[in-house]
Protein backbone atom coordinates (compact mmCIF):
# COMPACT_ATOMS: atom_id res chain seq x y z
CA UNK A 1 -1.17 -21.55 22.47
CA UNK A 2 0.78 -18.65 20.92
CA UNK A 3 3.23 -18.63 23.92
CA UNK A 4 3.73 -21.63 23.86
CA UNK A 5 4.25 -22.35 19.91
CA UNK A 6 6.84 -19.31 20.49
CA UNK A 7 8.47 -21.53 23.22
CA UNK A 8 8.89 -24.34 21.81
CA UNK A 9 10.27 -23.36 18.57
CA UNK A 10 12.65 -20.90 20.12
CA UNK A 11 14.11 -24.45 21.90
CA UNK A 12 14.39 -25.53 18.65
CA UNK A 13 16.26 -22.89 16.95
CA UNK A 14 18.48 -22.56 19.98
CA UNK A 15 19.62 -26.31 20.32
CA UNK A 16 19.64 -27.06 16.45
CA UNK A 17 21.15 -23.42 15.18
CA UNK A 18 19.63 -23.61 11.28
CA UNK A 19 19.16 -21.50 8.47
CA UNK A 20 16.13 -21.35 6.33
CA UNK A 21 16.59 -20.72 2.63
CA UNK A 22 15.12 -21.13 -0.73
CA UNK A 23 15.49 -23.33 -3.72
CA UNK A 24 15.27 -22.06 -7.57
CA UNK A 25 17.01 -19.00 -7.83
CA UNK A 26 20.14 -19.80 -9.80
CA UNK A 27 21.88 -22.86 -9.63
CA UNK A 28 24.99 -22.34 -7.16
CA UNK A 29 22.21 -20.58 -4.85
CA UNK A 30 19.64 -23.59 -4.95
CA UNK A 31 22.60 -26.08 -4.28
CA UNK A 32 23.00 -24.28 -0.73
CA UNK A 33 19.59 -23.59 -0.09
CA UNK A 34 18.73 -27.15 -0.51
CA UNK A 35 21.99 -28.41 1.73
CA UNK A 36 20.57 -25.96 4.50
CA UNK A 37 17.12 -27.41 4.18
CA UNK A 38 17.97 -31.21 4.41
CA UNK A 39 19.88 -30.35 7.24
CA UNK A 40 16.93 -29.03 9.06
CA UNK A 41 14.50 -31.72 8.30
CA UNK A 42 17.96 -34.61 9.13
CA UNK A 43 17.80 -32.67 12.37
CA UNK A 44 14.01 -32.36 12.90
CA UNK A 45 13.54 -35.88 12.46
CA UNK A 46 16.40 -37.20 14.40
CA UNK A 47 14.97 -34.43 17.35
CA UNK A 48 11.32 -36.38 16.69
CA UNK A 49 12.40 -39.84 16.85
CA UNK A 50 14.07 -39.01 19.92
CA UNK A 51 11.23 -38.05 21.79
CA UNK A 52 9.00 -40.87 20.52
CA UNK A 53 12.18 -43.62 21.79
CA UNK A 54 11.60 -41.86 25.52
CA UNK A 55 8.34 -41.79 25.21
CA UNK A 56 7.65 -45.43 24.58
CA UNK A 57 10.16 -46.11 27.56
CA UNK A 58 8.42 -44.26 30.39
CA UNK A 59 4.76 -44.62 29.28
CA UNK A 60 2.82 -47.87 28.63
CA UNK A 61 0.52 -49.03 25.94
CA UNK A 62 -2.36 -48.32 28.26
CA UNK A 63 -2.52 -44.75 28.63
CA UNK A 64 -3.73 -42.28 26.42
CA UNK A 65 -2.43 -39.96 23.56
CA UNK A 66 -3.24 -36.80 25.90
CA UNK A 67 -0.49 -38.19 28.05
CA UNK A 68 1.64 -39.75 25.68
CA UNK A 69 1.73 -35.82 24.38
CA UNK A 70 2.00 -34.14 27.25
CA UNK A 71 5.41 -36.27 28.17
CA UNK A 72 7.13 -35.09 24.73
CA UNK A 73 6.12 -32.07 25.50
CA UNK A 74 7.66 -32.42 28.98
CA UNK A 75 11.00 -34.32 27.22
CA UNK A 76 11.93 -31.44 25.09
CA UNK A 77 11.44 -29.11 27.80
CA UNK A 78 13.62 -30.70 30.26
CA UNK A 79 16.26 -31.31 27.57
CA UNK A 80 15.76 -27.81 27.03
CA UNK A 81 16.98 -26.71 30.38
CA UNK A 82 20.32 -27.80 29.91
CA UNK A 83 20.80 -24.68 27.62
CA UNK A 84 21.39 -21.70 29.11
CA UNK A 85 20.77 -19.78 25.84
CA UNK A 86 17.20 -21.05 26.01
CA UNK A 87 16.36 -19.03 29.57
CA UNK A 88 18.45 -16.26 28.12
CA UNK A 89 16.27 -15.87 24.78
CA UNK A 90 13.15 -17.81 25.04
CA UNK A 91 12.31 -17.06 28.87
CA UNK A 92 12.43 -13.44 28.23
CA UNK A 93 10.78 -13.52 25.21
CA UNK A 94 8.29 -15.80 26.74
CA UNK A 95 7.63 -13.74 29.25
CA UNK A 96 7.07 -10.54 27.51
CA UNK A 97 4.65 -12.23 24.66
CA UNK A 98 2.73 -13.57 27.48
CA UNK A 99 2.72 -10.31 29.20
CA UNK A 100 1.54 -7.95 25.97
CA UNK A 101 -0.85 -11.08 25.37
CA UNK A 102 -2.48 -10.74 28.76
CA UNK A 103 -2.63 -6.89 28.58
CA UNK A 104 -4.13 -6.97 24.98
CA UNK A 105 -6.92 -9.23 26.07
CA UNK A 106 -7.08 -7.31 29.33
CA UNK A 107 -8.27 -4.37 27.65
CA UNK A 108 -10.12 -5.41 24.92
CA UNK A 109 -12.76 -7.18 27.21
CA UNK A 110 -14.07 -4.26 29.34
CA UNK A 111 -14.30 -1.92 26.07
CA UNK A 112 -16.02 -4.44 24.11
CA UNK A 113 -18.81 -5.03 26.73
CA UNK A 114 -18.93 -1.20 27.44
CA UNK A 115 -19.38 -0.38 24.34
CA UNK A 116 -22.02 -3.08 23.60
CA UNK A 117 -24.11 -1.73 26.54
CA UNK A 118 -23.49 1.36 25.30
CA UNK A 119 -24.88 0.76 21.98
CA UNK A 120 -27.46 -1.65 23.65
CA UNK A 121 -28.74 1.60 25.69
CA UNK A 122 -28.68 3.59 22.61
CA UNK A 123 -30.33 1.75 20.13
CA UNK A 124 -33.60 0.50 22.49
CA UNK A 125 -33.54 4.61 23.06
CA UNK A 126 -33.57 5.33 19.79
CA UNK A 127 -35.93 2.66 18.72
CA UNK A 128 -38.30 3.87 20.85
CA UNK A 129 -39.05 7.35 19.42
CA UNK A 130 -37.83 6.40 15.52
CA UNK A 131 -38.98 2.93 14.94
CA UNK A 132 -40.25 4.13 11.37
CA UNK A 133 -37.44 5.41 10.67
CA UNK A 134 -35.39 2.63 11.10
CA UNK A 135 -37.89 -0.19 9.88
CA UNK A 136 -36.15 -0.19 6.40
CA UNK A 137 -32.54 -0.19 7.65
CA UNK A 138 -33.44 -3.09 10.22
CA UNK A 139 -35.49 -4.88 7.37
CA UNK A 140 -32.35 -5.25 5.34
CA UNK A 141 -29.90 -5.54 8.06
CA UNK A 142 -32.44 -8.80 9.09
CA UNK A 143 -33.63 -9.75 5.66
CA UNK A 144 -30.26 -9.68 3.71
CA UNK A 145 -28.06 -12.78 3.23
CA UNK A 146 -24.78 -11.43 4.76
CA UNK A 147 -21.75 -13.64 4.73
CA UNK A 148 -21.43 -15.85 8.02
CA UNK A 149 -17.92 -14.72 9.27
CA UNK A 150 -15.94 -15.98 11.85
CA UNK A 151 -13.67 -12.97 11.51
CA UNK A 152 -12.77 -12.60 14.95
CA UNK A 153 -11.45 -16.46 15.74
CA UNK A 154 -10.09 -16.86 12.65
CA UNK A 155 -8.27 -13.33 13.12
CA UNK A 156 -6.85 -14.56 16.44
CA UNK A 157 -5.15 -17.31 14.62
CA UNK A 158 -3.55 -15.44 11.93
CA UNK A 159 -1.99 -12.77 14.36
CA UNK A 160 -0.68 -15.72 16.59
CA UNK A 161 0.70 -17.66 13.59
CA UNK A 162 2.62 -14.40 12.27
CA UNK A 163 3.95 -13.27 15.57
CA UNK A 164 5.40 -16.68 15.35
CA UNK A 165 6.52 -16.47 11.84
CA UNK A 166 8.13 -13.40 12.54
CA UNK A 167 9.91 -14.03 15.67
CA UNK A 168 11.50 -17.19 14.34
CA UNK A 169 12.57 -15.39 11.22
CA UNK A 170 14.56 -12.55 13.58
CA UNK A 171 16.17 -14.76 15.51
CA UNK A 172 17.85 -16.92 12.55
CA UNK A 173 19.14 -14.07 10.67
CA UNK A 174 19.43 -11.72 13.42
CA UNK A 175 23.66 -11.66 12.64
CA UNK A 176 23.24 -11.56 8.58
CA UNK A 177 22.64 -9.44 5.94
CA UNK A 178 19.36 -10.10 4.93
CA UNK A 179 16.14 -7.71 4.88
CA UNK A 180 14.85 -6.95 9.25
CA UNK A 181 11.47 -7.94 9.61
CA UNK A 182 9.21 -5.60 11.40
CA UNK A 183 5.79 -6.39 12.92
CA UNK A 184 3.48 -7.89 9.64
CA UNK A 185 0.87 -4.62 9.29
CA UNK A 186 -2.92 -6.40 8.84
CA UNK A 187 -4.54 -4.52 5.73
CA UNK A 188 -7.62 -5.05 3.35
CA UNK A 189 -11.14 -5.70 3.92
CA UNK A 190 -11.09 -8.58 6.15
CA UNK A 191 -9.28 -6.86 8.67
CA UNK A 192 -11.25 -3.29 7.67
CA UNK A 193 -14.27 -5.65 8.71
CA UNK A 194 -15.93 -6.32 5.62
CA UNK A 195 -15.58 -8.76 2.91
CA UNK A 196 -18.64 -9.54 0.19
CA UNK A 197 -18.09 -13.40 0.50
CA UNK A 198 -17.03 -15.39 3.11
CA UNK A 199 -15.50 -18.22 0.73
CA UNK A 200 -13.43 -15.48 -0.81
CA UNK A 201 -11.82 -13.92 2.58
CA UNK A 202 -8.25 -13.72 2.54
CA UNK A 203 -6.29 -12.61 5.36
CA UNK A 204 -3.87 -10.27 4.52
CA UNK A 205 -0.70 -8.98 6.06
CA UNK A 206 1.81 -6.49 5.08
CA UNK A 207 5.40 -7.44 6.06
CA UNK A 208 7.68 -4.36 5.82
CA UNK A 209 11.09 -4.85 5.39
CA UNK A 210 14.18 -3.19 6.55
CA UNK A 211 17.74 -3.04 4.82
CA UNK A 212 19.88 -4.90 7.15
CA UNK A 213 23.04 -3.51 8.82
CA UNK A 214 25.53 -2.30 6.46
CA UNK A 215 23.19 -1.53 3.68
CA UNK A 216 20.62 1.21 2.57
CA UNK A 217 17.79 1.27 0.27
CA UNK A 218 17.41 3.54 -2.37
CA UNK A 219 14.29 4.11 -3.68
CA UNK A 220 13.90 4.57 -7.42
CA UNK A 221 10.38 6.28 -8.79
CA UNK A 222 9.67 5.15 -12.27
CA UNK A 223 9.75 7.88 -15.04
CA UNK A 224 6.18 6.86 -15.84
CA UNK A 225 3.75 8.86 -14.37
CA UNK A 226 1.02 8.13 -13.19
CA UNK A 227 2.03 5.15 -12.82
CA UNK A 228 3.67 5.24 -9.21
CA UNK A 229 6.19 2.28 -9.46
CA UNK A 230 9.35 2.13 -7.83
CA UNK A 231 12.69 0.33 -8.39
CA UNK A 232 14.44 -0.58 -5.05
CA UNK A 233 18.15 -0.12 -5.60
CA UNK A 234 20.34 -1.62 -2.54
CA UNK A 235 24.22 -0.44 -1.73
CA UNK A 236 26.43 -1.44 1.09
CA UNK A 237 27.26 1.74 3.39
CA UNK A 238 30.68 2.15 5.57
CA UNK A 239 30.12 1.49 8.99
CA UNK A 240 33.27 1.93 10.72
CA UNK A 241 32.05 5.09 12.22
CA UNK A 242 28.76 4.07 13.15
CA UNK A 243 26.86 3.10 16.83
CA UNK A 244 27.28 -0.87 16.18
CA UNK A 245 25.07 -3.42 18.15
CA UNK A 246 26.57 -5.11 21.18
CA UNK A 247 29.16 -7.76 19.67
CA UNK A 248 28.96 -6.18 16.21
CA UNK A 249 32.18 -3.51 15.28
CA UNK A 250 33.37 -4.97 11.63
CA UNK A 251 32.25 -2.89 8.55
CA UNK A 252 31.53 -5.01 5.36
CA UNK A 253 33.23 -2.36 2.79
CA UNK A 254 36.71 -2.33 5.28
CA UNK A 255 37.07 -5.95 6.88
CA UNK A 256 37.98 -8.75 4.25
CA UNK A 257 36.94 -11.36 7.25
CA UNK A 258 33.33 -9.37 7.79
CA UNK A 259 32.62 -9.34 3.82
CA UNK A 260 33.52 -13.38 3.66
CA UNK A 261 31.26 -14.07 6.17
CA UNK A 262 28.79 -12.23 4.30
CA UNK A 263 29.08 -13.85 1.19
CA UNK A 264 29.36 -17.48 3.22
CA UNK A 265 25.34 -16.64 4.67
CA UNK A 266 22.19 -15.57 3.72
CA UNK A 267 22.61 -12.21 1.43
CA UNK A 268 20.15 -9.58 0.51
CA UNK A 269 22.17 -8.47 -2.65
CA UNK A 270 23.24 -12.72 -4.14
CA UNK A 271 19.90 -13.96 -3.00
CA UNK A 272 16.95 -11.33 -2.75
CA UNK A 273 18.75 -8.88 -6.29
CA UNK A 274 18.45 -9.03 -9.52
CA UNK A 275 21.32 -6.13 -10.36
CA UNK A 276 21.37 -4.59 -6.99
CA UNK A 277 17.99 -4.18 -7.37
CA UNK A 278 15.12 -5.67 -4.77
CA UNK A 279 13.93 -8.37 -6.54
CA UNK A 280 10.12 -8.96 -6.04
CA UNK A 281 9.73 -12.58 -6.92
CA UNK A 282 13.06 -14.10 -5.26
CA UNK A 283 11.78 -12.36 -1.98
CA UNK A 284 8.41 -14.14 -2.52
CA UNK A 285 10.15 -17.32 -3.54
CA UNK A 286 12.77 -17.24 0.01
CA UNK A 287 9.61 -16.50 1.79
CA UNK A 288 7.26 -19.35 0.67
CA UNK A 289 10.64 -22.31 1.07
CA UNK A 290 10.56 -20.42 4.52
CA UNK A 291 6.93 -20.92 5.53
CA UNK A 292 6.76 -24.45 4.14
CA UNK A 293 9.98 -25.98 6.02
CA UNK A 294 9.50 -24.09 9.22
CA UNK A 295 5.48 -25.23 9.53
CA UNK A 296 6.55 -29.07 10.42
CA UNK A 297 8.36 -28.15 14.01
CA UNK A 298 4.94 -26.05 14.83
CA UNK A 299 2.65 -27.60 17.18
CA UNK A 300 -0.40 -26.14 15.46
CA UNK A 301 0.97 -27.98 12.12
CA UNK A 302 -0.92 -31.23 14.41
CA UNK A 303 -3.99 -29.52 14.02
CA UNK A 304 -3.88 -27.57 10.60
CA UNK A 305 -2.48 -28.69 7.32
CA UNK A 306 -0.71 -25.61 5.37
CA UNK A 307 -0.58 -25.81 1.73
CA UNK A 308 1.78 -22.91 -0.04
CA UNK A 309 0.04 -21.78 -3.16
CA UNK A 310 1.70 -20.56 -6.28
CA UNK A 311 2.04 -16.84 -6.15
CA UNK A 312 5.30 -14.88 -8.02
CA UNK A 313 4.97 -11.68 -5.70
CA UNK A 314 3.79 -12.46 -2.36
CA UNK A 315 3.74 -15.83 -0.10
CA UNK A 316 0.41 -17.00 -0.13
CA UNK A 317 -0.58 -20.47 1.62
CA UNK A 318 -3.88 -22.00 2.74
CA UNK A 319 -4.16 -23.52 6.37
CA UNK A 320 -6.73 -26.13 6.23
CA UNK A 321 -8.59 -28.75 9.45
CA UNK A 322 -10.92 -31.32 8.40
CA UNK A 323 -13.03 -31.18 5.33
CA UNK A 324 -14.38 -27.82 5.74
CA UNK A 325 -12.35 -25.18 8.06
CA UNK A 326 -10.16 -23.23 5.99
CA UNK A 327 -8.08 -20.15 6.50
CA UNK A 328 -6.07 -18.31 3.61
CA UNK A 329 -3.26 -16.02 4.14
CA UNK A 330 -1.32 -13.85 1.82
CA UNK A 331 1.89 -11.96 2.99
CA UNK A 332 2.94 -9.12 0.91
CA UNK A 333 6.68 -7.21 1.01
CA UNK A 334 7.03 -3.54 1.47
CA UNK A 335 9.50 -1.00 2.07
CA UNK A 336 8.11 2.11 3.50
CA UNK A 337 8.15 5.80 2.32
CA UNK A 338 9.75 7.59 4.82
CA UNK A 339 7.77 7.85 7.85
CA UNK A 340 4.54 7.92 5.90
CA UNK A 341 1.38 4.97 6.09
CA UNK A 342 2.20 4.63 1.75
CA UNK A 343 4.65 1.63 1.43
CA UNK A 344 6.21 0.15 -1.80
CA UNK A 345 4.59 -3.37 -2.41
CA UNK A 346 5.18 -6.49 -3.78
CA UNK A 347 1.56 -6.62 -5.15
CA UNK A 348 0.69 -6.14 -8.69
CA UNK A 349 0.90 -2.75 -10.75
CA UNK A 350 -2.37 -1.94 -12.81
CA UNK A 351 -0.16 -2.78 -16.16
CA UNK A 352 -0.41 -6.05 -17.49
CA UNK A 353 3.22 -6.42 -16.70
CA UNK A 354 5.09 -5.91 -13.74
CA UNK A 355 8.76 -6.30 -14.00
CA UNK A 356 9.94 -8.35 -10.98
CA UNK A 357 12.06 -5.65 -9.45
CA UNK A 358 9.12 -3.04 -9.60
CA UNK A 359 7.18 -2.36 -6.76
CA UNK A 360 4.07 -0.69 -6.94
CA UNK A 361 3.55 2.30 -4.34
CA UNK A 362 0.87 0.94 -2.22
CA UNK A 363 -1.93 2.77 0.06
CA UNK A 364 -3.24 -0.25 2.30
CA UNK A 365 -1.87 0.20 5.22
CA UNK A 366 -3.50 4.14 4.58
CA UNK A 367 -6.65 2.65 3.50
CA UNK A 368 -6.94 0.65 6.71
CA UNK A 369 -6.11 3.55 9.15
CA UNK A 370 -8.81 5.64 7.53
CA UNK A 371 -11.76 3.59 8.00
CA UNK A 372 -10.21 3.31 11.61
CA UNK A 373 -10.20 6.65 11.68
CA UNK A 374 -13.67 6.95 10.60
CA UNK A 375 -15.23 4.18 12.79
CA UNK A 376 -13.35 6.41 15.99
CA UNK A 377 -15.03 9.13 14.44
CA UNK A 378 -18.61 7.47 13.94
CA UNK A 379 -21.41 6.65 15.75
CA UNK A 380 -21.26 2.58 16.93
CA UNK A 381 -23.67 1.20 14.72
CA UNK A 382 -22.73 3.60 11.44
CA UNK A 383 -23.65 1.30 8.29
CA UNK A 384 -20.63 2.86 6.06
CA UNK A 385 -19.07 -0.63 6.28
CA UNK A 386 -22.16 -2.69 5.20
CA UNK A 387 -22.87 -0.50 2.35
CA UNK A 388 -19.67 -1.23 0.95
CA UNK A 389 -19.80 -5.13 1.54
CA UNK A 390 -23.71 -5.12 0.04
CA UNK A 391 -22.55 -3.14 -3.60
CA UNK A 392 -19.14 -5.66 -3.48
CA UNK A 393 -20.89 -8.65 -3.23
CA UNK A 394 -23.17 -7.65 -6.74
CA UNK A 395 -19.97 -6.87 -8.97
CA UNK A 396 -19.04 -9.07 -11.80
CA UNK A 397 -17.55 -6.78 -14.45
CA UNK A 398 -14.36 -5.69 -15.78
CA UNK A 399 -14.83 -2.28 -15.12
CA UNK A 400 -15.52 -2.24 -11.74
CA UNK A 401 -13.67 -3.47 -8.74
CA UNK A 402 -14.15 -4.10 -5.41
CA UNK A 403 -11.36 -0.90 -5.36
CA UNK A 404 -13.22 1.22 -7.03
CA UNK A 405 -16.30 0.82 -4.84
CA UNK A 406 -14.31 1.68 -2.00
CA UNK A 407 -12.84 4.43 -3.07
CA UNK A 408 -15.96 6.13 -3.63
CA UNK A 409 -17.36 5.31 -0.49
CA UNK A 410 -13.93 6.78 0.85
CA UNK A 411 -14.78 9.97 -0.72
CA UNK A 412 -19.24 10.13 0.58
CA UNK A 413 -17.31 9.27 3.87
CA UNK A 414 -15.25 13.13 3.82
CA UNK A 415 -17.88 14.72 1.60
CA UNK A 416 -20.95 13.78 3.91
CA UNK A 417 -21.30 14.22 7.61
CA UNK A 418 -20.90 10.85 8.96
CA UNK A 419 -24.15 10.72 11.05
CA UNK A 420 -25.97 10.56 8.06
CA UNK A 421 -24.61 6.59 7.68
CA UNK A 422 -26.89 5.64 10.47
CA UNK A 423 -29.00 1.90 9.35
CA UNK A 424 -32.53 4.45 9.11
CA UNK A 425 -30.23 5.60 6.24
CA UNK A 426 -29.53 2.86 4.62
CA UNK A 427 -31.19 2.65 1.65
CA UNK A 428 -30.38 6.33 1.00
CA UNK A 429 -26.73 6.14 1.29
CA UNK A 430 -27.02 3.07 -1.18
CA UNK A 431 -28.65 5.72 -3.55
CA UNK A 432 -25.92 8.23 -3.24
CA UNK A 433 -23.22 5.63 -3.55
CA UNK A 434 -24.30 4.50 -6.94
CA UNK A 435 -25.53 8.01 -8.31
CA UNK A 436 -21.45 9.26 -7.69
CA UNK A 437 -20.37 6.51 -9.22
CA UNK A 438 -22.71 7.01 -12.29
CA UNK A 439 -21.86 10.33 -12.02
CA UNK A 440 -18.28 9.63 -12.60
CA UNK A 441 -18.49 6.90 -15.08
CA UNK A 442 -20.54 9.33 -17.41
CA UNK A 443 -17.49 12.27 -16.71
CA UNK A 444 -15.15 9.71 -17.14
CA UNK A 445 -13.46 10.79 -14.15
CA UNK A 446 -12.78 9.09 -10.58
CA UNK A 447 -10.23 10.23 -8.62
CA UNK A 448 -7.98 8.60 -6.46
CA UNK A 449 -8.43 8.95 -3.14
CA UNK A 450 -4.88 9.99 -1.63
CA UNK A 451 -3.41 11.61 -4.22
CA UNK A 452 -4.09 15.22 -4.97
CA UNK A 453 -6.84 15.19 -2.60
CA UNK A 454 -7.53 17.81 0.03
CA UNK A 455 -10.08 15.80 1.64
CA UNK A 456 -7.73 12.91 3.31
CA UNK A 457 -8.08 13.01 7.18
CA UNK A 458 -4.67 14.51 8.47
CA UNK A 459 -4.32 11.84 10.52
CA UNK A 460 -3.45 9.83 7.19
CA UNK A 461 0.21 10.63 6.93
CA UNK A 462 1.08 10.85 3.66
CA UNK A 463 4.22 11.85 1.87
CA UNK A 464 4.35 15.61 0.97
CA UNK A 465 4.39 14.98 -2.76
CA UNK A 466 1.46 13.15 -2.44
CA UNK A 467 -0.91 15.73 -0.75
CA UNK A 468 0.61 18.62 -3.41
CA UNK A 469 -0.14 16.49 -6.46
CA UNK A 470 -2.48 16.82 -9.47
CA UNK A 471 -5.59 14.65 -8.75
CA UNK A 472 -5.04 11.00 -10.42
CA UNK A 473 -7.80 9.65 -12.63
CA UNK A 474 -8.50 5.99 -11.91
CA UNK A 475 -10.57 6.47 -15.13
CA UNK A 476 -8.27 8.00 -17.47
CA UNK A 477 -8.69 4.64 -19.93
CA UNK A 478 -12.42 5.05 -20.36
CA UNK A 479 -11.06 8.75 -21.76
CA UNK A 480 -8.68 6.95 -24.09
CA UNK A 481 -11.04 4.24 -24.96
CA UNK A 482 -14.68 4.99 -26.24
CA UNK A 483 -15.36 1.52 -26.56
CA UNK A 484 -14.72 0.57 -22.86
CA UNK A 485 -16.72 3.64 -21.83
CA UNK A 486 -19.62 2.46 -23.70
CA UNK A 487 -18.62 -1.39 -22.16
CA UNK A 488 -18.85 0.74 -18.74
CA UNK A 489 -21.75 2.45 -19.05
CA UNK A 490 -23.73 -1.19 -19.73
CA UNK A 491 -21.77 -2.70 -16.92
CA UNK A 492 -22.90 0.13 -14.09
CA UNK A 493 -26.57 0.18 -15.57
CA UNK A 494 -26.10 -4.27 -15.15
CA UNK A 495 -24.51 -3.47 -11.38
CA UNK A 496 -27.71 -1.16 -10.35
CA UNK A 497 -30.11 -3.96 -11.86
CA UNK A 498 -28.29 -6.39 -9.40
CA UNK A 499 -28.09 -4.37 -6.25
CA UNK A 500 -32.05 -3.66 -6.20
CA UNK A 501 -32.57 -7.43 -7.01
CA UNK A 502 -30.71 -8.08 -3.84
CA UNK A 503 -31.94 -5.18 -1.59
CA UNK A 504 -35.59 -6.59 -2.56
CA UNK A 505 -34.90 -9.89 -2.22
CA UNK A 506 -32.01 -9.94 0.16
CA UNK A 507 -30.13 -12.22 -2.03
C-alpha cells in the first residue's frame, strides 16, 4: 500500500506542481500561504471531479464500488502516462521503495522465526532443569495485566505514512531554501518496545533537519548550565566556489536573480526565523498546515481520518478508523550535533518556559540505540524491558517520571551483568530497581545518564564534551528544595506501596 500511496501522490505533485505552506505567522506570510493552499485544494478537487465524470461514463450503476475504484485508480494512471516526468521520478522511485520494501521484509522473516525457535529450544531446555526457578518470573509474566499492544501493525503504518510524508515533502521543495528532510529517526518507548499503557502510546518520530543549500547552521549553547539549550542561528554562505547540484550554479549572496527567487518561495530565514534564529514553533506550525492539506490526496485518508492536534513545538495529529482504532503520532524537529546520536529538539526544556527559538539538546535517538544495544547484547527473553514498563505503569507523582525510571534502569543495565535480567529474576531486579532509586532520592542525587558518565556503551556516540563532563544531577532541586525532598520521599514510599499491590495482584 506504501508503494503505491508513494505512486500516486508523486502523479500528483508532478502534474499539479504545488507548494505547501502555512497560515499564521505574520500577516504578508499567511496571505501567501493561504493563496498556495486554495490553489491546491481548487486543483485537487477539479483533479477529483474529473475522475468521478469518467467514471460514471464507462461504468454502470450495476457494478460495484471495488470496481468503480479500481477504474479511478486506472484513470489517473493512464492520464499519468502522458508525463514523462512521472516515469522519470515516480518509476524510479517506485521501484527502489518497492525494492528496499521487499528486502526489509525479506530479512526480517527468516530471523524472526530463527530466533523464535531459538528461544523456543532454549526456554523448554531451560525449563526443564530450573522450573523453580522460574515459577515466580512466569507467574507474573502470566498473572500480570500487561497492556494489549498491537505495536508491530500499528508500527508498520506509521513508517509507511512517514516515508510518504517525507518523500512528498523533498520533492516540493527540493529547488528552495527551506530546511532538507532526512529519514524521520523512530525514538521513545513505543518503538524501544515498551510503553505502561496502551491508551497512552504515542508514536514518535524524530525528523532531523538540514540547512538547505546556501545556508549553514550555527549552533548557539545557552550560557546556562546545566541547562543544555541551544539557540539555532542561520546565515547564508557564498557558493560560487562550491560543487553545485546538476542544474544548480547561482549563489544567493552574488546573483540578484538567485536571491529574488528566493525571497519569491518558501524561505527558511522569512518563514521558519524569528531574528535569524530557528524558530521552534513556526517550524511546528509549517509542519502541521503541511500534514493537514497534503492528507486529502492520500489514499489511506479513505480509510483513516487524521485530526492535527494543538501542539506549539512539534506536529502532533491523531489518525483515527471507526469508533475504536486509533493511532497517535508526534513528529519532533532536530538538528544534529555533529556526527553524534545527541540532536537539538523541538521538545520541551525542563524550565517552565521555553523560548520558541530554544531547542533543548536531546538524547532520544541515544536512548533508543542503547537499549538496542543492550537487547544485541542480551539473552532473547532478558526482562530489562518489562521491568521498566511494570514500575511506569504505577507512577502518579510529580517527582517521578517515566524518565527518571528509565534512567535508572539505564544505569542497573551497565552496572549489572545483563544475564542477571533473566524472568527467574524478576522479582529481584524489581528489588534492586527501587532500592537505587531510594537510594538516590535519600542522597538527593541521580545522575544523568550520558553526561559525565563513564559507563555509556561506546557504541553510543556522543559528543566529546559530553563524555569529559562533570556528572549532571537530575536531582539537584530536591538539594535546593527541602520541602520537595520531603514531598519525594512520601511519593517513592506511595510508588513502592503501588508496585507490590500490583506484583501481588497483577493489577
Amino acid at each position: 500500500m506504501a508503494i503505491m500511496d508513494i505512486f500516486f501522490v508523486l502523479w500528483q505533485i508532478l502534474t499539479l506542481n504545488v507548494q505547501p505552506v502555512g497560515d499564521e505567522l505574520d500577516e504578508e506570510t499567511c496571505e501567501r500561504m493561504e493563496q498556495r493552499a486554495e490553489m491546491l485544494n481548487r486543483e485537487m478537487t477539479r483533479l477529483w471531479q474529473e475522475v468521478e465524470e469518467m467514471s460514471q461514463e464507462q461504468w454502470s450503476p450495476e457494478q460495484t464500488n471495488q470496481e468503480q475504484s479500481s477504474f479511478a485508480w486506472a484513470s489517473l494512471l493512464l492520464s499519468a502516462l502522458q508525463h514523462w516526468q512521472f516515469w522519470a521520478v515516480a518509476g524510479v522511485l517506485v521501484l527502489v521503495f518497492g525494492l528496499c520494501r521487499w528486502l526489509r521484509k525479506r530479512s526480517r522473516e527468516p530471523e524472526s522465526e530463527e530466533e523464535s525457535s531459538d528461544s523456543d529450544v532454549e526456554e523448554e531446555e531451560h525449563e526443564d532443569g530450573n522450573d523453580d526457578a522460574d515459577d515466580a518470573g512466569r507467574f507474573f509474566e502470566e498473572q500480570i495485566e500487561w497492556p494489549v499492544q498491537h505495536l508491530d501493525r500499528d508500527i508498520e503504518i506509521v513508517r509507511d505514512l512517514m516515508e510518504i510524508f517525507i518523500l512528498v515533502f523533498q520533492y516540493l521543495l527540493s529547488n528552495t531554501s527551506f530546511p532538507v528532510l532526512e529519514k524521520a529517526i523512530e525514538v521513545g518507548s513505543a518503538f524501544e518496545g515498551w510503553s505502561p499503557h496502551e491508551e497512552d502510546i504515542t508514536y514518535r518520530l524524530l525528523v532531523p533537519l538540514k540547512a538547505p543549500r546556501g545556508h549553514i547552521f550555527h549552533l548557539e549553547p545557552s550560557p546556562v548550565w546545566p541547562a543544555r539549550n541551544f539557540r539555532i542561528r542561520v546565515e547564508l554562505v557564498c557558493t560560487c566556489e562550491m560543487e553545485q547540484p546538476a542544474g544548480e550554479t547561482r549563489c544567493f549572496l552574488h546573483d540578484p536573480e538567485e536571491e529574488q527567487r528566493r525571497n519569491e518561495g518558501p524561505s527558511i530565514l522569512q518563514d521558519l526565523c524569528t531574528d535569524s534564529y530557528l524558530d521552534v514553533q513556526k517550524t511546528a506550525l509549517y509542519f502541521q498546515i503541511f500534514v493537514r492539506r497534503f492528507w486529502r490526496i492520500l489514499p489511506i485518508s479513505a480509510r483513516y481520518r487524521l485530526i492535527v492536534l494543538p501542539s506549539d513545538r512539534s506536529c502532533k495529529f491523531r489518525l483515527t478508523q471507526g469508533q475504536e482504532k486509533r493511532i497517535l503520532i508526534e513528529l519532533l524537529f532536530g538538528v544534529q550535533e555533529g556526527n553524534s546520536d545527541i540532536f537539538l529538539s523541538s521538545q520541551y526544556a525542563e524550565a517552565a518556559y521555553t523560548p520558541s527559538t530554544m531547542w533543548p539538546e536531546s538524547y532520544a535517538v541515544a536512548e533508543i540505540n542503547f537499549f538496542r544495544h543492550i537487547a544485541s547484547q542480551a539473552q532473547p527473553d532478558s526482562f530489562h524491558l518489562r521491568c521498566l514498563q511494570l514500575c511506569a505503569r504505577t507512577l502518579l507523582g510529580r517527582n517521578f517520571s517515566t524518565h527518571t525510571l528509565k534512567t535508572v534502569v539505564m544505569h542497573l543495565l551497565t552496572i549489572m551483568p545483563l544475564s542477571e535480567w533473566h524472568r527467574r529474576h524478576f522479582l529481584e531486579r524489581l528489588e534492586d530497581i527501587m532500592g537505587y532509586l531510594q537510594s538516590c532520592v535519600e542522597k538527593r542525587c541521580l545522575n544523568h545518564f550520558f553526561i559525565g558518565n563513564d559507563n555509556v556503551p561506546e557504541e553510543i556516540i556522543l559528543p566529546p564534551e559530553l563524555r569529559m563532563a562533570e556528572p549532571l544531577n537530575l536531582f539537584q532541586h530536591l538539594v535546593q528544595d527541602p520541602d520537595a525532598h520531603e514531598n519525594a520521599l512520601v511519593e517513592f514510599e506511595e510508588l513502592r506501596h503501588r508496585l507490590r499491590i500490583l506484583v501481588l495482584h497483577g493489577r
